[in-house]
Protein backbone atom coordinates (compact mmCIF):
# COMPACT_ATOMS: atom_id res chain seq x y z
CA UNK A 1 103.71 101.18 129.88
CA UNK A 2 100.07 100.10 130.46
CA UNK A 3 99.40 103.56 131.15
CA UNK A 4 101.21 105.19 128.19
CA UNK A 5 99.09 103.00 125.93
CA UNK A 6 95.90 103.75 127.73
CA UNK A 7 96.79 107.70 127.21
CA UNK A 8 97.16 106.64 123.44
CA UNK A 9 93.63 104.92 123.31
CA UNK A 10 91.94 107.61 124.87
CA UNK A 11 92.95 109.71 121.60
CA UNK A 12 91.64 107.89 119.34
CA UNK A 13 87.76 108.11 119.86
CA UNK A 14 87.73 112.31 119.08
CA UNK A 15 90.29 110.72 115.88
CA UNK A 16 87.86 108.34 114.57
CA UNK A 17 85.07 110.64 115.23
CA UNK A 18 86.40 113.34 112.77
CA UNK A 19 87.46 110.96 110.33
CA UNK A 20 84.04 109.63 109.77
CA UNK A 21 82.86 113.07 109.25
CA UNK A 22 85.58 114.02 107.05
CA UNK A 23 85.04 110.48 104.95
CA UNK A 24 81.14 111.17 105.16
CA UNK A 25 81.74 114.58 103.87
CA UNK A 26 82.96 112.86 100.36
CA UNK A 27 79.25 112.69 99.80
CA UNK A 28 79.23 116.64 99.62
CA UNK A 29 82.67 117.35 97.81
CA UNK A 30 82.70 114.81 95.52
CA UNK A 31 81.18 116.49 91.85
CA UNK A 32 78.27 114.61 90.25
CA UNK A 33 74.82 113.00 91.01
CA UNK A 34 75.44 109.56 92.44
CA UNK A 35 71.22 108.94 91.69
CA UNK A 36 72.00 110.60 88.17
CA UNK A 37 75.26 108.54 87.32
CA UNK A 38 73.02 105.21 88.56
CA UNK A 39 69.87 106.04 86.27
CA UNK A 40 71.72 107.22 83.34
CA UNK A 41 72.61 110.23 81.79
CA UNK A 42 69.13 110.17 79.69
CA UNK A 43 66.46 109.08 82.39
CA UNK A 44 64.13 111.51 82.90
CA UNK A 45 64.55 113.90 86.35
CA UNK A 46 61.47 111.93 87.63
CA UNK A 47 63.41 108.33 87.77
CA UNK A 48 66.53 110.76 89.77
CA UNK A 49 64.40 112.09 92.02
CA UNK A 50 62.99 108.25 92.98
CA UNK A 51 66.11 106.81 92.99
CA UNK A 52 67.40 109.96 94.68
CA UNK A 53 64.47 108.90 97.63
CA UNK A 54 65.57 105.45 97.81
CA UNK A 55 69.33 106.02 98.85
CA UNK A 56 68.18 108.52 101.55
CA UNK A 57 70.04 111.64 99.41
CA UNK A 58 66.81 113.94 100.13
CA UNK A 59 66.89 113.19 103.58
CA UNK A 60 68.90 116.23 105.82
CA UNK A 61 72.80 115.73 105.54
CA UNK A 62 72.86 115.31 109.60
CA UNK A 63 70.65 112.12 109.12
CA UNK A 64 72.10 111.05 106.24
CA UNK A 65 75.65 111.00 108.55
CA UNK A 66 73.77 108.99 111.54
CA UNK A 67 72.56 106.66 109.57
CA UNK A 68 75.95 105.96 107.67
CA UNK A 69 77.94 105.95 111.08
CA UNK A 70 75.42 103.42 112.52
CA UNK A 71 75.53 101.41 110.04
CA UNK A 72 79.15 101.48 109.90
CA UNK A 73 79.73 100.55 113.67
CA UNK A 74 77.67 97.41 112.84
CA UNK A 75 80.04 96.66 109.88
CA UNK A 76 77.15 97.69 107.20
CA UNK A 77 79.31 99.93 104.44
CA UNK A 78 76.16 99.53 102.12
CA UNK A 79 75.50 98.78 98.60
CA UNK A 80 77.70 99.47 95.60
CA UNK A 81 75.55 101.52 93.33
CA UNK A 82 76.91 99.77 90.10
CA UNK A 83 77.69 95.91 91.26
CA UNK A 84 74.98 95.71 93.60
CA UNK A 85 76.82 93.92 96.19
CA UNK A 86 78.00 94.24 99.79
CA UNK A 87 80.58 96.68 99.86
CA UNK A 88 82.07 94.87 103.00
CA UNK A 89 81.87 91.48 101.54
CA UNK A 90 84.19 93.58 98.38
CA UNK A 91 86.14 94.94 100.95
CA UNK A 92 86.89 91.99 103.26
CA UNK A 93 87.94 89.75 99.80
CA UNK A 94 90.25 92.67 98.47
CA UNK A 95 91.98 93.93 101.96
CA UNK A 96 94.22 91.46 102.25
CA UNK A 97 95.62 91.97 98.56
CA UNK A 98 96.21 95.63 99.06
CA UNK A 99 97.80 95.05 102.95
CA UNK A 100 100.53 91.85 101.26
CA UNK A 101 101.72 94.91 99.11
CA UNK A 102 101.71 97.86 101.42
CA UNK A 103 103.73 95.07 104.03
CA UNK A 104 106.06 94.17 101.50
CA UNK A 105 106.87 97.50 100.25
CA UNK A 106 107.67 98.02 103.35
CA UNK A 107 109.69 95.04 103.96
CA UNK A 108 111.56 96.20 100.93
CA UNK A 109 111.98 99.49 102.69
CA UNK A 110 113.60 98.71 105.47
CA UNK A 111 115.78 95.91 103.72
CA UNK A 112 117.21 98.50 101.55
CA UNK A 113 117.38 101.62 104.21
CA UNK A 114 118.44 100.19 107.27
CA UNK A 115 121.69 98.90 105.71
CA UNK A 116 122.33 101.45 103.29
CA UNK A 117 121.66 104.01 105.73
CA UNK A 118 124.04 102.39 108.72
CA UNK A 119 126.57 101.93 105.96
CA UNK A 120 126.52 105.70 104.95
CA UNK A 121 126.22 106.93 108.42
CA UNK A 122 129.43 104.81 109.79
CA UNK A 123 131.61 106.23 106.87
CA UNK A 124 130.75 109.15 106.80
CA UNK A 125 132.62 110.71 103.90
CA UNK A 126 133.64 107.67 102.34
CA UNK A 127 132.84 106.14 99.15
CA UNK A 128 130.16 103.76 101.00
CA UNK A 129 128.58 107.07 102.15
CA UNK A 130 129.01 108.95 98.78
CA UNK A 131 127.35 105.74 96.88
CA UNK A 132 124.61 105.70 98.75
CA UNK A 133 123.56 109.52 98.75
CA UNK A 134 123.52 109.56 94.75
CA UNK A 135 121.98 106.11 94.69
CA UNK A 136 119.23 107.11 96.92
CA UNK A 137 118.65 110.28 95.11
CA UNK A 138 118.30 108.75 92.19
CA UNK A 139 115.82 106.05 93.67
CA UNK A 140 113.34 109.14 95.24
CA UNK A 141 113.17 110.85 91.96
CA UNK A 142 112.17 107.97 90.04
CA UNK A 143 108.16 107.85 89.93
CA UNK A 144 106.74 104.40 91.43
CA UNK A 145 104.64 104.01 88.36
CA UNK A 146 107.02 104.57 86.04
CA UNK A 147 109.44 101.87 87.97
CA UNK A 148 106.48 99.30 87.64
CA UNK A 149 106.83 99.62 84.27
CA UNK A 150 110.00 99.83 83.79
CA UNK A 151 110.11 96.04 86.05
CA UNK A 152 107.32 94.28 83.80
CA UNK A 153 109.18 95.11 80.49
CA UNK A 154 112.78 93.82 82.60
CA UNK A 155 111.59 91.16 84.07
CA UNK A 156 108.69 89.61 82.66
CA UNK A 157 108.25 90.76 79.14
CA UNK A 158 112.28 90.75 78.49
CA UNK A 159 113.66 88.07 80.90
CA UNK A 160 110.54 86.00 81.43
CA UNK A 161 111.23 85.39 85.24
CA UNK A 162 108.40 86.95 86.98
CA UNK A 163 104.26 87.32 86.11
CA UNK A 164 103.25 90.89 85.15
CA UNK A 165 99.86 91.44 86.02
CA UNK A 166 97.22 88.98 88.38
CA UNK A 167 97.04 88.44 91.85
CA UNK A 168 97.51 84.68 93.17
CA UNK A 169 96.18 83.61 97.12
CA UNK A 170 98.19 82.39 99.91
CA UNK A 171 96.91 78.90 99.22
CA UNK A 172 99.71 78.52 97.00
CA UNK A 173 102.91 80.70 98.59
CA UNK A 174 105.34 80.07 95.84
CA UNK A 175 102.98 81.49 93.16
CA UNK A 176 101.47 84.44 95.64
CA UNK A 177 105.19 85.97 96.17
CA UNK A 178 106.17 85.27 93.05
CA UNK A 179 103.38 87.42 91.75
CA UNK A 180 104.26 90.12 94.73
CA UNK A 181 107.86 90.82 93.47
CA UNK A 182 107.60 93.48 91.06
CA UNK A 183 104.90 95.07 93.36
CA UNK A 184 106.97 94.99 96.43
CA UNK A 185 109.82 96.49 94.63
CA UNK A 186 108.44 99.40 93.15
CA UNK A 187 106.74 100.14 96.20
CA UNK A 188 109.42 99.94 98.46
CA UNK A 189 112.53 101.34 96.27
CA UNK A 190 111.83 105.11 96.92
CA UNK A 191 110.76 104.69 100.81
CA UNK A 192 114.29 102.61 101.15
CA UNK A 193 116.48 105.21 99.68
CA UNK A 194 114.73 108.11 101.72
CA UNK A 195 114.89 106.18 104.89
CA UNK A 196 118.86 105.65 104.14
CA UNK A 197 119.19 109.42 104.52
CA UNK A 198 117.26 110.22 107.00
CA UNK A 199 119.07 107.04 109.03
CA UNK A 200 122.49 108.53 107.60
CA UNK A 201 121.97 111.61 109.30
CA UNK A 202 120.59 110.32 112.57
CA UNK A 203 123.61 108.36 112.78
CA UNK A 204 125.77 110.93 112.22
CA UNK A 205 124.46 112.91 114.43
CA UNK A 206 124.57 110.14 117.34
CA UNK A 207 127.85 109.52 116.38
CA UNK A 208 128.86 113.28 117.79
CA UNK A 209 127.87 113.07 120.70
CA UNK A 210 129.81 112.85 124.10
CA UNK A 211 128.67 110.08 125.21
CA UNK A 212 129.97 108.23 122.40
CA UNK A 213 133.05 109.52 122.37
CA UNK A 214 133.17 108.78 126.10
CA UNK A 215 132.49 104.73 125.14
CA UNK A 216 135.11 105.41 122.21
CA UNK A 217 138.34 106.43 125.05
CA UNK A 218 136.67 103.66 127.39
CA UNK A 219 138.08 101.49 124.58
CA UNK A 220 134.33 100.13 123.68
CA UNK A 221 134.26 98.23 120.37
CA UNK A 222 133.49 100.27 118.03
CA UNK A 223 130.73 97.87 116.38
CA UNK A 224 128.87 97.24 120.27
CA UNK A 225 128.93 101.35 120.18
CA UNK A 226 126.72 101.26 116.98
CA UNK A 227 124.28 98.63 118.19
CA UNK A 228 123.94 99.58 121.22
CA UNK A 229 124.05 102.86 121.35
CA UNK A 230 123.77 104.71 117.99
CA UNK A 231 121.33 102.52 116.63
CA UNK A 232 118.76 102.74 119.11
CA UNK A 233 119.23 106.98 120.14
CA UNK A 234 118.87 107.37 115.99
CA UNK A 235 115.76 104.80 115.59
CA UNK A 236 113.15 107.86 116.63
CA UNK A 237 113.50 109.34 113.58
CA UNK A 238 113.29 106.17 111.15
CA UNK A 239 110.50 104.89 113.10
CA UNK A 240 108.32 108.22 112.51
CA UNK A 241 109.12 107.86 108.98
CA UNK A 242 108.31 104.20 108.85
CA UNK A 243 104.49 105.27 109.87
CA UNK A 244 104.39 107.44 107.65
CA UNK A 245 105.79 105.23 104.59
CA UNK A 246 103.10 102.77 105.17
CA UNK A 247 100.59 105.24 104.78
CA UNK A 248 102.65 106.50 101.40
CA UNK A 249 102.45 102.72 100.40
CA UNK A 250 98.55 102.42 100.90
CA UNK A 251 98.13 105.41 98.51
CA UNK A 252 100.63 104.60 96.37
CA UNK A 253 98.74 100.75 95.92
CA UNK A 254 95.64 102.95 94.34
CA UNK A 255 97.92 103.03 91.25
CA UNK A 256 100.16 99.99 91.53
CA UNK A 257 96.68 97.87 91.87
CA UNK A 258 96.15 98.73 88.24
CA UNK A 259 99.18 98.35 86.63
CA UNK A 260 99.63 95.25 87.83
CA UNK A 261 96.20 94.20 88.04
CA UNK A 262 95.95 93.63 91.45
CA UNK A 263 92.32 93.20 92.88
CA UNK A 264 92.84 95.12 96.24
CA UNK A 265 91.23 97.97 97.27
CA UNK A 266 93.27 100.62 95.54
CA UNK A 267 91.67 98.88 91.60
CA UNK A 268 87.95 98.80 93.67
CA UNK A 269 88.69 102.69 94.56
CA UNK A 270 89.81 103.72 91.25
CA UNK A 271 87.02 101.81 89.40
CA UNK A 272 84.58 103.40 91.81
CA UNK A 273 85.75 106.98 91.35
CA UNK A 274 85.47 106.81 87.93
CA UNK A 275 81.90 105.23 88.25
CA UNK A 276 80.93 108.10 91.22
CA UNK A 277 80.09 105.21 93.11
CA UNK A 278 79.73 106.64 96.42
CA UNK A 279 79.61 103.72 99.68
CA UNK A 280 82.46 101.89 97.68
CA UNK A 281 84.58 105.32 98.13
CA UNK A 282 83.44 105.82 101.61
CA UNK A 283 84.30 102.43 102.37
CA UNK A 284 87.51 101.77 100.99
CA UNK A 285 88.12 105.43 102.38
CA UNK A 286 87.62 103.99 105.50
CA UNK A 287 89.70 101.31 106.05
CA UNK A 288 92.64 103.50 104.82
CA UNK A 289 91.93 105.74 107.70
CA UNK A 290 91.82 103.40 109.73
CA UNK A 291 93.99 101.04 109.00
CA UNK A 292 96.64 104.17 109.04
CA UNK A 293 95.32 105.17 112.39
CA UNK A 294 96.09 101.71 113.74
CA UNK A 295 99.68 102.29 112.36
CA UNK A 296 100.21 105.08 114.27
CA UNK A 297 99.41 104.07 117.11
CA UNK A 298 101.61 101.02 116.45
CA UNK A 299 104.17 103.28 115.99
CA UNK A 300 103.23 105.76 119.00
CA UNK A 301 103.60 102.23 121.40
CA UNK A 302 107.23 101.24 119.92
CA UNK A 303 108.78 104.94 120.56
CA UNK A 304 107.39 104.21 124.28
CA UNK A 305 109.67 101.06 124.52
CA UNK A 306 112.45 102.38 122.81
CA UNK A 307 112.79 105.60 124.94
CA UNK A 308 111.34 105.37 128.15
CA UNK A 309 111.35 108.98 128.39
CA UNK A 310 108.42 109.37 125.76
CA UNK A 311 106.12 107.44 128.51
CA UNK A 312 106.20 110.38 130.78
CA UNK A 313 106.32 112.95 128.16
């Protein structure tokens, strides 16, 4: 196993390598004159070109790309161009918002399609089975902003049983979940119904095979045969779709953040793509990257334990 993981680490230096490009790249793709958008839209080309000096934007774009990589290895993201603070002090303060969504959306995930989907996949055919396919239909196709909505009018403009909008800290857990609800359900409602299909039909297909049928005229119990045996043979697919949920739920915190006025990184990416301000975007481009790398790899490590077979792959 120690070597399996070892294999897995040796990826991921090429991996980071290219992503830091790619995120450094932003500087070139992204439309606009960070220098012009900081000086104003009426300063004269004289006060660009000086500002344009002091963030090293004349220097040669291979420079420009050490200089941001070494500083970024040393945990220096630079200087927001329009707050004027430490983009890693932002970053550090907000992370932990935006990761107590993206985890409980994905709680909520697999609370709602590990069930649903063992359900639908034992009874096959059934109304159980039938339930769940138009329920979780119904659940992908519903947009996750529009279900945020939809939740703060329920439930705290209508009922009055949950906050709308703020963000409380863990120093007080009651109030910091109770505040996470509505996020953690419209995150996680569409990832739960699409990992009830694809667990249906993992199941299903299990289910078929001879071995199963084998334990079945052995006279196994039919409930030991689906923990056992089905559960674990069908958890390869789930698992890859878990990884890539999370990343869905990162992304899908960029918009959430704002509805409910969450200060994680997703409100600190949208306020500094509308202000062009470039290290905050790098930044906050970075830790998703990484932080979806790390999930992968997380994920790369639990197919190794569950099949042994993928170690020697």
């Amino acid at each position: 196993m120690a070597a399996y993981i070892g294999r897995r680490l040796l990826v991921l230096p090429p991996i980071l390598l290219l992503i830091s490009i790619l995120i450094f790249g932003l500087s070139v793709i992204i439309p606009g004159d960070p220098a012009r958008a900081l000086a104003g839209l009426n300063a004269p080309a004289s006060e660009v070109v000086k500002i344009r000096h002091q963030l090293g934007l004349d220097r040669p774009l291979v420079a420009q790309y050490w200089t941001w990589l070494d500083h970024a290895l040393h945990g220096n993201l630079g200087i927001s161009l329009v707050a004027n603070s430490s983009v890693a002090s932002q970053l550090k303060v907000r992370f932990p918002v935006t990761l107590s969504m993206a985890v409980g959306g994905l709680v909520v995930t697999l609370l709602i399609g590990i069930p649903a989907g063992l359900l639908a996949g034992t009874r096959q055919g059934r109304l159980t089975d039938r339930a769940t396919t138009v329920g979780s239909s119904a659940a992908i196709a519903i947009p996750d902003f529009w279900l945020a909505m939809v939740l703060v009018v329920v439930f705290a403009v209508k009922l009055h049983v949950l906050p709308s909008i703020g963000y409380v800290g863990l120093s007080d857990p009651v109030a910091w979940a109770t505040h996470m609800y509505l996020p953690w359900i419209a995150l996680g409602l569409s990832g739960g119904a699409t990992l009830a299909r694809q667990l249906r039909s993992s199941i299903i297909d299990v289910l078929d095979q001879d071995y199963i049928r084998t334990a079945e005229a052995k006279g196994v119990k039919r409930r030991s045969i689906i923990l056992k045996h089905a559960m674990k043979n069908a958890a390869m697919v789930p698992l890859t779709l878990v990884g890539l949920q999370f990343a869905y739920l990162l992304g899908g915190t960029i918009i959430l953040e704002n509805i409910f006025a969450m200060p994680g990184l997703g409100q600190y990416f949208f306020q500094a793509l509308n202000a062009k301000d470039l290290p905050v975007i790098q930044g906050v481009t970075l830790v998703y990257a990484l932080t979806f790398v790390l999930m992968n790899l997380i994920v790369d490590v639990l197919y190794g334990v569950i099949n042994p077979k993928v170690r020697f792959g």
